[in-house]
C-alpha atoms as a PDB file:
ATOM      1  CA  UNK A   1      10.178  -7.598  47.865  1.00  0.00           C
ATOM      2  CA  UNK A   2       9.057  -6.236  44.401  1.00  0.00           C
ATOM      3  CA  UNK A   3      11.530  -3.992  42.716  1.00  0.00           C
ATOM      4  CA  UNK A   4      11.065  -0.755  41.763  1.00  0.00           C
ATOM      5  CA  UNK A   5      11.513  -1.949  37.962  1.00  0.00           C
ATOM      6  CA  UNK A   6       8.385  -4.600  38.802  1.00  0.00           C
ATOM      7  CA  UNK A   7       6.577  -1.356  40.149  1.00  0.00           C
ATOM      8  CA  UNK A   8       7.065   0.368  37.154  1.00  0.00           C
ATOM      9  CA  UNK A   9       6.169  -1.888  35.046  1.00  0.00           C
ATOM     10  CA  UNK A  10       2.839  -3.185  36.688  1.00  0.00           C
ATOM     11  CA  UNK A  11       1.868   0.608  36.803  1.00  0.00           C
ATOM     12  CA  UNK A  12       2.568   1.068  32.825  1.00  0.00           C
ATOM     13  CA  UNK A  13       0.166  -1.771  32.154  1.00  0.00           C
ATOM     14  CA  UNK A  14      -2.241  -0.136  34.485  1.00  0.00           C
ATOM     15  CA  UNK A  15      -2.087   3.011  32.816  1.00  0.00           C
ATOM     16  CA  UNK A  16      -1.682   2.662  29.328  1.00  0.00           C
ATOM     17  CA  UNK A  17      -5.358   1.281  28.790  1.00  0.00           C
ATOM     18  CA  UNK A  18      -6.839   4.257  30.376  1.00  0.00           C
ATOM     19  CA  UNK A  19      -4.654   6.645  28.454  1.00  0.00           C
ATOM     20  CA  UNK A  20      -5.151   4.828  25.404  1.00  0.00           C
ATOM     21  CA  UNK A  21      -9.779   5.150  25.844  1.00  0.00           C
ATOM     22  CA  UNK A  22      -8.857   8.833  26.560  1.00  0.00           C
ATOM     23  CA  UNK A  23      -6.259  10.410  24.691  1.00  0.00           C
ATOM     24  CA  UNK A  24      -6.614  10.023  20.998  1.00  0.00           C
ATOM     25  CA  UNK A  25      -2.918  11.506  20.312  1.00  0.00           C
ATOM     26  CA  UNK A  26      -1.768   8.232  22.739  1.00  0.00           C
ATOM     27  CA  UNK A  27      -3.638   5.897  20.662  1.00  0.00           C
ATOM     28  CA  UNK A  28      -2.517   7.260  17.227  1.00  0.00           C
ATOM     29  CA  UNK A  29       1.239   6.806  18.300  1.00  0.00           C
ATOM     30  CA  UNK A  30       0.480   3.375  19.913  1.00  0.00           C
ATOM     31  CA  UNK A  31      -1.428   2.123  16.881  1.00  0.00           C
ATOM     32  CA  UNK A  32       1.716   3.488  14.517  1.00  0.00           C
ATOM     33  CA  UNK A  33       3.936   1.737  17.034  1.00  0.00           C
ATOM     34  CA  UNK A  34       2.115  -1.412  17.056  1.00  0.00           C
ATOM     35  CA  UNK A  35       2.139  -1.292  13.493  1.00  0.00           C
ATOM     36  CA  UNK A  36       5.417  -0.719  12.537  1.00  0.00           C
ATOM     37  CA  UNK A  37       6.706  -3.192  15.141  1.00  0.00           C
ATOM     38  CA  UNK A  38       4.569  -5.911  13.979  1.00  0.00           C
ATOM     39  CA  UNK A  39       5.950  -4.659  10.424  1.00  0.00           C
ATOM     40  CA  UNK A  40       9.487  -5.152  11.621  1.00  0.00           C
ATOM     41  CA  UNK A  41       9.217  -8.333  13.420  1.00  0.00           C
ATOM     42  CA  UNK A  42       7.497 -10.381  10.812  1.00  0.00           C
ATOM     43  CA  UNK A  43      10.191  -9.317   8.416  1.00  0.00           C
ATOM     44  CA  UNK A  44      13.112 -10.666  11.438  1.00  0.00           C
ATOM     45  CA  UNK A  45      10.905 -13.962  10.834  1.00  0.00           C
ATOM     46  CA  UNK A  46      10.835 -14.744   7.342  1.00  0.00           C
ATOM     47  CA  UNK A  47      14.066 -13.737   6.376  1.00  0.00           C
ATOM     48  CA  UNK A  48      15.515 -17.060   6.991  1.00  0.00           C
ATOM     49  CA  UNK A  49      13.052 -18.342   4.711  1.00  0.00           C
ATOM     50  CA  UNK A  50      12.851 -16.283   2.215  1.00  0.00           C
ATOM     51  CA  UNK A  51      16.545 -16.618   1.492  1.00  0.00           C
ATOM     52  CA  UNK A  52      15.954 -20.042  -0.133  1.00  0.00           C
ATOM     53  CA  UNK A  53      14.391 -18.551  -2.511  1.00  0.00           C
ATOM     54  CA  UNK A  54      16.003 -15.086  -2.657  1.00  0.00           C
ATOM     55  CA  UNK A  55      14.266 -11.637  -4.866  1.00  0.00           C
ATOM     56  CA  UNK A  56      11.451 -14.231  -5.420  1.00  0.00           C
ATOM     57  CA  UNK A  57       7.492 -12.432  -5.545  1.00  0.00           C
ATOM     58  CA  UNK A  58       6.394 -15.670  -3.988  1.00  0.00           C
ATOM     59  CA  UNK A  59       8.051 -14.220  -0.608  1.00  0.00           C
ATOM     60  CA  UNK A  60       5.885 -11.365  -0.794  1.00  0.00           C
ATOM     61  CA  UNK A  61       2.999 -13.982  -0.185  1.00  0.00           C
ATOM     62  CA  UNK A  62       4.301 -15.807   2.936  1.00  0.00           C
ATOM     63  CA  UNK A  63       4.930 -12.008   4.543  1.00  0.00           C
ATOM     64  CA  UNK A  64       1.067 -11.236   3.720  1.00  0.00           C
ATOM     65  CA  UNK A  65      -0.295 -13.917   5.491  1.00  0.00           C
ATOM     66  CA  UNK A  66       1.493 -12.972   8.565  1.00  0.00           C
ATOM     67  CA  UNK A  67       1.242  -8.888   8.341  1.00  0.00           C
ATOM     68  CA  UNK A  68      -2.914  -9.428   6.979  1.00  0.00           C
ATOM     69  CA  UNK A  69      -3.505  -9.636  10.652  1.00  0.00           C
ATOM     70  CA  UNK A  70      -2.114  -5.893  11.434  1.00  0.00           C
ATOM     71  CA  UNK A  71      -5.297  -4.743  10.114  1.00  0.00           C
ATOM     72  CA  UNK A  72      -7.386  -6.368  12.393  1.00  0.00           C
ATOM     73  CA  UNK A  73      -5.766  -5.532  15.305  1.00  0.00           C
ATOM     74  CA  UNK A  74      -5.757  -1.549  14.318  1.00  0.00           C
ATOM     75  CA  UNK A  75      -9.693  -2.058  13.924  1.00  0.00           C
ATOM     76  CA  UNK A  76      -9.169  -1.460   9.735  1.00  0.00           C
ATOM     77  CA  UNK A  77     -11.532  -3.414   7.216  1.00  0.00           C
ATOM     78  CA  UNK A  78     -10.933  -3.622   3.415  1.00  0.00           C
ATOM     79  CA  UNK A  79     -13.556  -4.108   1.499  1.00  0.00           C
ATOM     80  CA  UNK A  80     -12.910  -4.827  -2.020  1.00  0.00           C
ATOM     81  CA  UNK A  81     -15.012  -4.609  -5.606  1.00  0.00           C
ATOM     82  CA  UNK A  82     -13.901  -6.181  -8.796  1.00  0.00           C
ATOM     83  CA  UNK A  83     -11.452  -8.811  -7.789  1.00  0.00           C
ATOM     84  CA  UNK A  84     -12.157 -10.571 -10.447  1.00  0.00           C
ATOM     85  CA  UNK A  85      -9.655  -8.198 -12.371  1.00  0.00           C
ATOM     86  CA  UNK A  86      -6.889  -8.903  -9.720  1.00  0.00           C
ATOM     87  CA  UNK A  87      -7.588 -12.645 -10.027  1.00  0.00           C
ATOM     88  CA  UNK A  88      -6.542 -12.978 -13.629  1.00  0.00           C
ATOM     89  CA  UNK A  89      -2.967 -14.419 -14.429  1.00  0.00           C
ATOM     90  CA  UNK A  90      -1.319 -12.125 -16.524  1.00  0.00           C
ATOM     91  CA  UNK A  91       1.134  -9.204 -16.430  1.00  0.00           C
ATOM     92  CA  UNK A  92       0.079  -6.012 -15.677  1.00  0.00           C
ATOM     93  CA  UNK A  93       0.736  -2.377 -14.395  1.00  0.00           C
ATOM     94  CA  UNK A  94      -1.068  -0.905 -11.029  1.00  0.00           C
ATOM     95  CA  UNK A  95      -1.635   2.165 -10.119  1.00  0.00           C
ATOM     96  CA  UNK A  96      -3.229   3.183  -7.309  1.00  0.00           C
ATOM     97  CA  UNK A  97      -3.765   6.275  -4.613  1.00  0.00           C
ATOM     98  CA  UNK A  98      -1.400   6.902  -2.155  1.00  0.00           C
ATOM     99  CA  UNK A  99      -2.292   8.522   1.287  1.00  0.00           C
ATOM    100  CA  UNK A 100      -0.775   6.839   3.918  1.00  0.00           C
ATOM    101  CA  UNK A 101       1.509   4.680   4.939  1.00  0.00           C
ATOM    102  CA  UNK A 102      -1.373   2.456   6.104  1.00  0.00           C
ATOM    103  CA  UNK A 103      -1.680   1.947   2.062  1.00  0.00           C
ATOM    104  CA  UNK A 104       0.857  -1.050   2.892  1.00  0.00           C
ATOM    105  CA  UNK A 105      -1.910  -2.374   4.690  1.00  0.00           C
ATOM    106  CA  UNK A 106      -4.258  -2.753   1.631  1.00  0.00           C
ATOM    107  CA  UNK A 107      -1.370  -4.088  -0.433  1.00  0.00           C
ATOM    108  CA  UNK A 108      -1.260  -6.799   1.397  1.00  0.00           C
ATOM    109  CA  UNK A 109      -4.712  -7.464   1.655  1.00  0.00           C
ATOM    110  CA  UNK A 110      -4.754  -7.683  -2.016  1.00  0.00           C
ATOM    111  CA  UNK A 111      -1.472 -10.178  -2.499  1.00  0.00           C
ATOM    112  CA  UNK A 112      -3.455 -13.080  -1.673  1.00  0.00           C
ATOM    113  CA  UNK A 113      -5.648 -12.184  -4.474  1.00  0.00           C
ATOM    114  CA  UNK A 114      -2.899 -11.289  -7.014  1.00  0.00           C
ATOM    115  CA  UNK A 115      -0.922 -14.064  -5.920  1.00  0.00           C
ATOM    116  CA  UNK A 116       2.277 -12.626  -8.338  1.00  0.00           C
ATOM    117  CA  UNK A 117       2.860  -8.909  -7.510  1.00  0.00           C
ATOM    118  CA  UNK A 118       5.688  -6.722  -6.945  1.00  0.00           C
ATOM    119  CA  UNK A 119       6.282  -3.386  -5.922  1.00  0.00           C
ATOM    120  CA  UNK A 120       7.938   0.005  -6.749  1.00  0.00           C
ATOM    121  CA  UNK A 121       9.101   1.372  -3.650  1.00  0.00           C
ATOM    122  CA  UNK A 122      11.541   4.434  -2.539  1.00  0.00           C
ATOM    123  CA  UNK A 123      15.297   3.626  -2.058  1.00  0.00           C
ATOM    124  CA  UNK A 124      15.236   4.829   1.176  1.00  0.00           C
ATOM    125  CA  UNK A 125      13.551   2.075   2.742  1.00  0.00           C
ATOM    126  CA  UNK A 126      16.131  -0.527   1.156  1.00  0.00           C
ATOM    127  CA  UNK A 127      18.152   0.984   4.442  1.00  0.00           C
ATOM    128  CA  UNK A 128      15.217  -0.073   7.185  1.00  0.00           C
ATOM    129  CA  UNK A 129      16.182  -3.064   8.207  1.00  0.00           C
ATOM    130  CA  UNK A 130      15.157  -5.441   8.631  1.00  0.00           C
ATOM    131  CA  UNK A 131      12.453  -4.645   6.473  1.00  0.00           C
ATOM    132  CA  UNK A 132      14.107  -3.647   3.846  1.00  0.00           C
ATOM    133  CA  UNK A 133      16.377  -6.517   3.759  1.00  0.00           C
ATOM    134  CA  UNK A 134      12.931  -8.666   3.617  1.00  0.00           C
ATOM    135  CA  UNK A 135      11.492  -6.013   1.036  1.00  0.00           C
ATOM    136  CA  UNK A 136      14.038  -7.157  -1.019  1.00  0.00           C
ATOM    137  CA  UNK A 137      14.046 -10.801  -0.817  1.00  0.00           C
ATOM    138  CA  UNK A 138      10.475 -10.636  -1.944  1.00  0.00           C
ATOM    139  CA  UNK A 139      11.482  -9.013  -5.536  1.00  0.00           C
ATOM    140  CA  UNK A 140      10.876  -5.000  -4.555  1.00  0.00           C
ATOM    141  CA  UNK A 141      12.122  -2.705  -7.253  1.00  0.00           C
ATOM    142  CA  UNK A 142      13.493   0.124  -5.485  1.00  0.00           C
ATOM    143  CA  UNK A 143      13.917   3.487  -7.185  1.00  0.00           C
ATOM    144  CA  UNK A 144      15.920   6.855  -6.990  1.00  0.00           C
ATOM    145  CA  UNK A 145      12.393   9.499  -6.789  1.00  0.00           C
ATOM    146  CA  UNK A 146      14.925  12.296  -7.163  1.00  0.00           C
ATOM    147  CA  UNK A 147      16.283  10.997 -10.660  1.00  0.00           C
ATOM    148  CA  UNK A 148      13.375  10.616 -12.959  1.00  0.00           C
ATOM    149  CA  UNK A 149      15.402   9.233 -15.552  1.00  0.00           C
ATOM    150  CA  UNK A 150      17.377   6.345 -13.733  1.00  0.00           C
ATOM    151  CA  UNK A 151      13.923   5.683 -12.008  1.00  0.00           C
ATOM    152  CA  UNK A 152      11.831   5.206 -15.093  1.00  0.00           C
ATOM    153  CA  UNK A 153      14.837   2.734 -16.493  1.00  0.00           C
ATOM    154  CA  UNK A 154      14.841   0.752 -13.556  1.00  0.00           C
ATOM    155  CA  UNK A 155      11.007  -0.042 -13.892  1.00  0.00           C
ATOM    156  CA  UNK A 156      11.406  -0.598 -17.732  1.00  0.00           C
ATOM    157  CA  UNK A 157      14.190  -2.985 -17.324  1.00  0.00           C
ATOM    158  CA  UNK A 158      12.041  -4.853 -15.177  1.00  0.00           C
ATOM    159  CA  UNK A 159       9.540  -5.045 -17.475  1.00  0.00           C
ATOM    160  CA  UNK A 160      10.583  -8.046 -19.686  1.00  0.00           C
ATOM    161  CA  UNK A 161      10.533 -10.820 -16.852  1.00  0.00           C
ATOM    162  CA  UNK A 162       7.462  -9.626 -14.975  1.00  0.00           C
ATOM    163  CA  UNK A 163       5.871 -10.366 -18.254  1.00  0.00           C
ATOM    164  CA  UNK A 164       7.330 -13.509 -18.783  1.00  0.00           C
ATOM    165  CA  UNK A 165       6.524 -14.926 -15.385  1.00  0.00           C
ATOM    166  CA  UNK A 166       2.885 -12.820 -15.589  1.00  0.00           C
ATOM    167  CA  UNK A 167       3.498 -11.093 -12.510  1.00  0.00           C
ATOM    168  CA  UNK A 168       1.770  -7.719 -11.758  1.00  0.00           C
ATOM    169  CA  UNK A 169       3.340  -4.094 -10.754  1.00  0.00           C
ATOM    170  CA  UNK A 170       2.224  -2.147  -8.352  1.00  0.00           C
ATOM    171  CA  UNK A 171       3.000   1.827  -8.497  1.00  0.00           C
ATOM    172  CA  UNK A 172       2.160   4.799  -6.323  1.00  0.00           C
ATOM    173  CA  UNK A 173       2.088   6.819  -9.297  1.00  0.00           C
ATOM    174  CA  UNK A 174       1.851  10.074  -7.028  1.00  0.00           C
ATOM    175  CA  UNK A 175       4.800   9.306  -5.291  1.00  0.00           C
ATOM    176  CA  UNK A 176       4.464  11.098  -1.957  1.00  0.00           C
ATOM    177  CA  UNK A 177       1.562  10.256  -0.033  1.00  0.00           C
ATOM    178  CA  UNK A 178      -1.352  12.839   0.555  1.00  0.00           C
ATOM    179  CA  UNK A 179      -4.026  12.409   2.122  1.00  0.00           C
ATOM    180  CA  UNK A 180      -5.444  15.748   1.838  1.00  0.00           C
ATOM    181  CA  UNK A 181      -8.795  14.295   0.283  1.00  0.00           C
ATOM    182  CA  UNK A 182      -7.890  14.333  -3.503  1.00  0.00           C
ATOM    183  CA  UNK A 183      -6.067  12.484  -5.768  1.00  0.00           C
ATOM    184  CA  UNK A 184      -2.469  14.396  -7.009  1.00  0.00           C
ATOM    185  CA  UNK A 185      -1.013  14.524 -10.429  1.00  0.00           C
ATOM    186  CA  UNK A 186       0.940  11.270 -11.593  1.00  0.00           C
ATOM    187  CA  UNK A 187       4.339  10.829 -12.385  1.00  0.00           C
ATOM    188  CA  UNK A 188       5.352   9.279 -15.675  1.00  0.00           C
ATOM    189  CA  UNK A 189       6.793   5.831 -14.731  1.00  0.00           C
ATOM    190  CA  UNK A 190       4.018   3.579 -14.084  1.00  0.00           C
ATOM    191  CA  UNK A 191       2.535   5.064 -17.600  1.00  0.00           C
ATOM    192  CA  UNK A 192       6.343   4.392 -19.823  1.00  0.00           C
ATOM    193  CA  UNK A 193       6.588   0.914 -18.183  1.00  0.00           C
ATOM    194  CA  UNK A 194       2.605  -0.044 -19.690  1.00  0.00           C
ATOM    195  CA  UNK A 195       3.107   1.193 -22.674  1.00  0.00           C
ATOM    196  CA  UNK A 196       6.663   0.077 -23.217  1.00  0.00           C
ATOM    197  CA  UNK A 197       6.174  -3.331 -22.225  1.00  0.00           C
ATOM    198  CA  UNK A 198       2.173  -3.342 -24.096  1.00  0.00           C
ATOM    199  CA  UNK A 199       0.819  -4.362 -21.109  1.00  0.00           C
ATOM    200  CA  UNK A 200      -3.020  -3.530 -19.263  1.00  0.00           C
ATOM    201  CA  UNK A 201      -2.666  -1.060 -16.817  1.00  0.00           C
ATOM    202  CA  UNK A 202      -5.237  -1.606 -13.653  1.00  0.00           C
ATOM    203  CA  UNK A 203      -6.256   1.298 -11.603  1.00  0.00           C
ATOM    204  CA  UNK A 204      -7.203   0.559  -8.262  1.00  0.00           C
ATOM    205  CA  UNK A 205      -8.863   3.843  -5.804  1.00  0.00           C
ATOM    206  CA  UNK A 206      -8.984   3.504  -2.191  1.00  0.00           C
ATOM    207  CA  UNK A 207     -11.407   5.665  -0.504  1.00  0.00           C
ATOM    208  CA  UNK A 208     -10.365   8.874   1.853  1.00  0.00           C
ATOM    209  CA  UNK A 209      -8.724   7.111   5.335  1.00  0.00           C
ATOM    210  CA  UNK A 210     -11.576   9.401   7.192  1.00  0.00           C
ATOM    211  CA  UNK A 211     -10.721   7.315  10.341  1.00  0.00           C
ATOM    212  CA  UNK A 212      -6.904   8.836  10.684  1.00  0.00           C
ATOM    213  CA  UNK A 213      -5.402  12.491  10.438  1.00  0.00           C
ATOM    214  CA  UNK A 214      -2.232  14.424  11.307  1.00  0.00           C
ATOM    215  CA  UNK A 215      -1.351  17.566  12.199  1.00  0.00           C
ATOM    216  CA  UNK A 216      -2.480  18.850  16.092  1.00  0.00           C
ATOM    217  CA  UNK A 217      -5.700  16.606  16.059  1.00  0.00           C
ATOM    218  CA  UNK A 218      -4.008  13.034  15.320  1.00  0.00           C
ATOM    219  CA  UNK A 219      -6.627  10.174  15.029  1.00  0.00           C
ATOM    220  CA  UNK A 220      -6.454   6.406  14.172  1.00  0.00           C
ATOM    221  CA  UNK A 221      -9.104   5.356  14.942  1.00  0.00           C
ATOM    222  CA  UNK A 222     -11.471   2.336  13.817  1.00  0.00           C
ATOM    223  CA  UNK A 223     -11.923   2.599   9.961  1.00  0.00           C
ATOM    224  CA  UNK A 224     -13.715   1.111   7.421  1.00  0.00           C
ATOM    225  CA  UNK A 225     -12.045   1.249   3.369  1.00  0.00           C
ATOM    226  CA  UNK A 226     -13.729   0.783   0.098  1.00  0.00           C
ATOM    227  CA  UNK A 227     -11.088  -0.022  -2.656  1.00  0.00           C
ATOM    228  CA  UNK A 228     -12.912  -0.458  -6.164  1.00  0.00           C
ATOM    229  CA  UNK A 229     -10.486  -2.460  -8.513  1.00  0.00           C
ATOM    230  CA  UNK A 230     -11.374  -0.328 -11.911  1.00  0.00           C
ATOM    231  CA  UNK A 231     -11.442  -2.448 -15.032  1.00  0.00           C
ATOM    232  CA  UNK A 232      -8.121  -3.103 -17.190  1.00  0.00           C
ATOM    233  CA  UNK A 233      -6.449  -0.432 -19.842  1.00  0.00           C
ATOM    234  CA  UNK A 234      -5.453  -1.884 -22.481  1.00  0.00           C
ATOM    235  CA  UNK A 235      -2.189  -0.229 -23.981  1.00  0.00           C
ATOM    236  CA  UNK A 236      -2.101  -2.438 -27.304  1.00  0.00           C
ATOM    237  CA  UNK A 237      -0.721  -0.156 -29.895  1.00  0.00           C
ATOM    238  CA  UNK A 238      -0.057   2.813 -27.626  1.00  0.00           C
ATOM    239  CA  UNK A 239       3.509   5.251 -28.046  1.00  0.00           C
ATOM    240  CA  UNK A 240       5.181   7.040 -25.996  1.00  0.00           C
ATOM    241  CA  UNK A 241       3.335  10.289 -27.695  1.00  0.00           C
ATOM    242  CA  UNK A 242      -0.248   8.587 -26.080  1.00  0.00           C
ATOM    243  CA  UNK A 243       1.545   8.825 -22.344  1.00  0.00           C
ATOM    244  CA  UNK A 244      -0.062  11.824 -21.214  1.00  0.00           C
ATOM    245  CA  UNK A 245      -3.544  11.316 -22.481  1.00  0.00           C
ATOM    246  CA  UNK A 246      -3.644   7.941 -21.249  1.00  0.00           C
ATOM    247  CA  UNK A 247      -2.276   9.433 -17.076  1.00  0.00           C
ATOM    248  CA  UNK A 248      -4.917  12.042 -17.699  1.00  0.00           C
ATOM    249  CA  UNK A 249      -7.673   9.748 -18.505  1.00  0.00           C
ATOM    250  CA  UNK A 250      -6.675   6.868 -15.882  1.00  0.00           C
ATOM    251  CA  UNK A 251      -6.520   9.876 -13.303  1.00  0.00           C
ATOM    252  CA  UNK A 252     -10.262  11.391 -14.219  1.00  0.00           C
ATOM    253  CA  UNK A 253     -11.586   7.752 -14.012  1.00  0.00           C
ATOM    254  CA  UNK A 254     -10.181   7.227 -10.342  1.00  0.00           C
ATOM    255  CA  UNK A 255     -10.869  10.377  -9.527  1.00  0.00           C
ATOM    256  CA  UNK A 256     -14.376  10.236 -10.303  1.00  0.00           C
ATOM    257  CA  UNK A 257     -14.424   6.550  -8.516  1.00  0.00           C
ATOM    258  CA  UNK A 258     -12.484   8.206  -5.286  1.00  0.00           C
ATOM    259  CA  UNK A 259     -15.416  10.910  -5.265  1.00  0.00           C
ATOM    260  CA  UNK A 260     -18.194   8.194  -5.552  1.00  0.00           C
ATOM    261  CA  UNK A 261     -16.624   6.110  -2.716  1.00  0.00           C
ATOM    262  CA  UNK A 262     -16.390   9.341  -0.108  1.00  0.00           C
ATOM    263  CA  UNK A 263     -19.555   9.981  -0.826  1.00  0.00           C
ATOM    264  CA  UNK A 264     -20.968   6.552   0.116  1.00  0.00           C
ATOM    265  CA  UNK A 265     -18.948   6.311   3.045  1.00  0.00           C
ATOM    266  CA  UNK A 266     -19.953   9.585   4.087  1.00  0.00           C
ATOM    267  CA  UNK A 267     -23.198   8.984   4.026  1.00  0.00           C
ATOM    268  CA  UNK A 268     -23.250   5.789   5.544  1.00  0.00           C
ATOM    269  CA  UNK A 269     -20.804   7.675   8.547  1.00  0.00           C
ATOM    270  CA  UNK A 270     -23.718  10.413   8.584  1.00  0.00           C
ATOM    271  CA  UNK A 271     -26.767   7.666   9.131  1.00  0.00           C
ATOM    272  CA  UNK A 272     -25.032   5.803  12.058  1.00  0.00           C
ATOM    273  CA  UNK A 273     -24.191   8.991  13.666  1.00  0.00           C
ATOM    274  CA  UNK A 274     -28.088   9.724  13.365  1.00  0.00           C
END
């Protein structure tokens, strides 16, 4: 006789397809839960390999090829411009938009591209394991965002070998993400660690995630993103004095490329809704 655990479990996969066409709140949770778990697991599976070769970047590679496919499964496509900037070997600073934690998502799709690449990320997920015992393996600079100070020194001391070994930085320079449809003001990090180390800094603008929201309406739905890799800024000869013209200038030109890329989707959106 089937048990009443069988039954319950035959009706779950039974029901959760037709809850998942017609709620959108169902599919937003699933779709987070899908992605996180996916997240999680790969990081269970290359832990034992990336300890051979422990706070290496290269690790950060082997989990990209695995976690690139989280994308297509959540119906997301990347679509990048100028990746001929990403592709060259040499140390640099990025700083890009931050709205989501889907952002992850286009890291990754950009790693095979960068090849060398770490990341600034928030202490708190140093604690999320296992992905934070993987995030570390793979060479993650993790920061204090409530000390400024101890931050900033953490990315500058880092400076020196990720020049050496020509491996890029990637920084959320508006620390919490946003995605309220505009970019927010920088912090000062990403900016001290350029200039410090008289490095290029490389802006990078993903469009608005028009395919997900929060709040009482939650979406994730199938989504399309433009991400427009801006050219290098040089910081040759730059002081600490030139910091905040050179985050206010970076910010106007991704802001004006964030605009241009909304509008494009949008009107692309507008034409197949026609």
């Amino acid at each position: 006789m089937t048990s009443m655990a069988e039954c319950l479990t035959i009706c779950s996969f039974l029901i959760i397809p037709f809850i998942y066409e017609k709620s959108k709140s169902f599919r937003y949770y699933f779709k987070f839960f899908i992605y996180y778990s996916f997240i999680m697991l790969t990081s269970l599976a290359v832990i034992p390999i990336m300890l051979w070769r422990s706070r290496d970047v290269h690790n950060l590679m082997l989990a990209s090829r695995i976690c690139r496919h989280i994308s297509r499964v959540l119906g997301l496509h990347w679509e990048v411009t100028g990746k001929e900037y990403l592709e060259k070997d040499e140390a640099c600073v990025i700083v890009a938009n931050h709205q989501s934690s889907l952002d992850v998502l286009g890291l990754i799709e950009l790693v095979p591209i960068m090849r060398k690449c770490t990341i600034v990320a928030k202490k708190e997920l140093l604690y999320a394991w296992p992905f934070g015992l993987a995030a570390w393996l793979c060479g993650l600079i993790f920061i204090d965002r409530l000390n400024s100070d101890t931050s900033r020194q953490a990315i500058n001391d880092s400076i020196k070998q990720l020049k050496r070994d020509k491996v890029k930085l990637w920084v959320f320079p508006e620390g919490t993400r946003k995605n309220t449809g505009e970019i927010h003001e920088f912090k000062k990090g990403a900016f001290h660690a350029a200039v410090n180390g008289q490095i290029p800094l490389l802006p990078i603008v993903f469009s608005r995630f028009y395919f997900t929201q929060k709040g009482s309406n939650k979406t994730l739905d199938i989504g399309r993103i433009l991400v427009t890799v801006l050219p290098p800024v040089s910081t040759e000869g730059l002081t600490i004095a030139d910091i905040p013209r050179l985050m206010a200038e970076t910010r106007a030109s991704m802001i004006e490329v964030f605009q241009q890329l909304n509008h494009q989707l949008q009107t692309q959106l507008a034409f197949k809704s026609e």
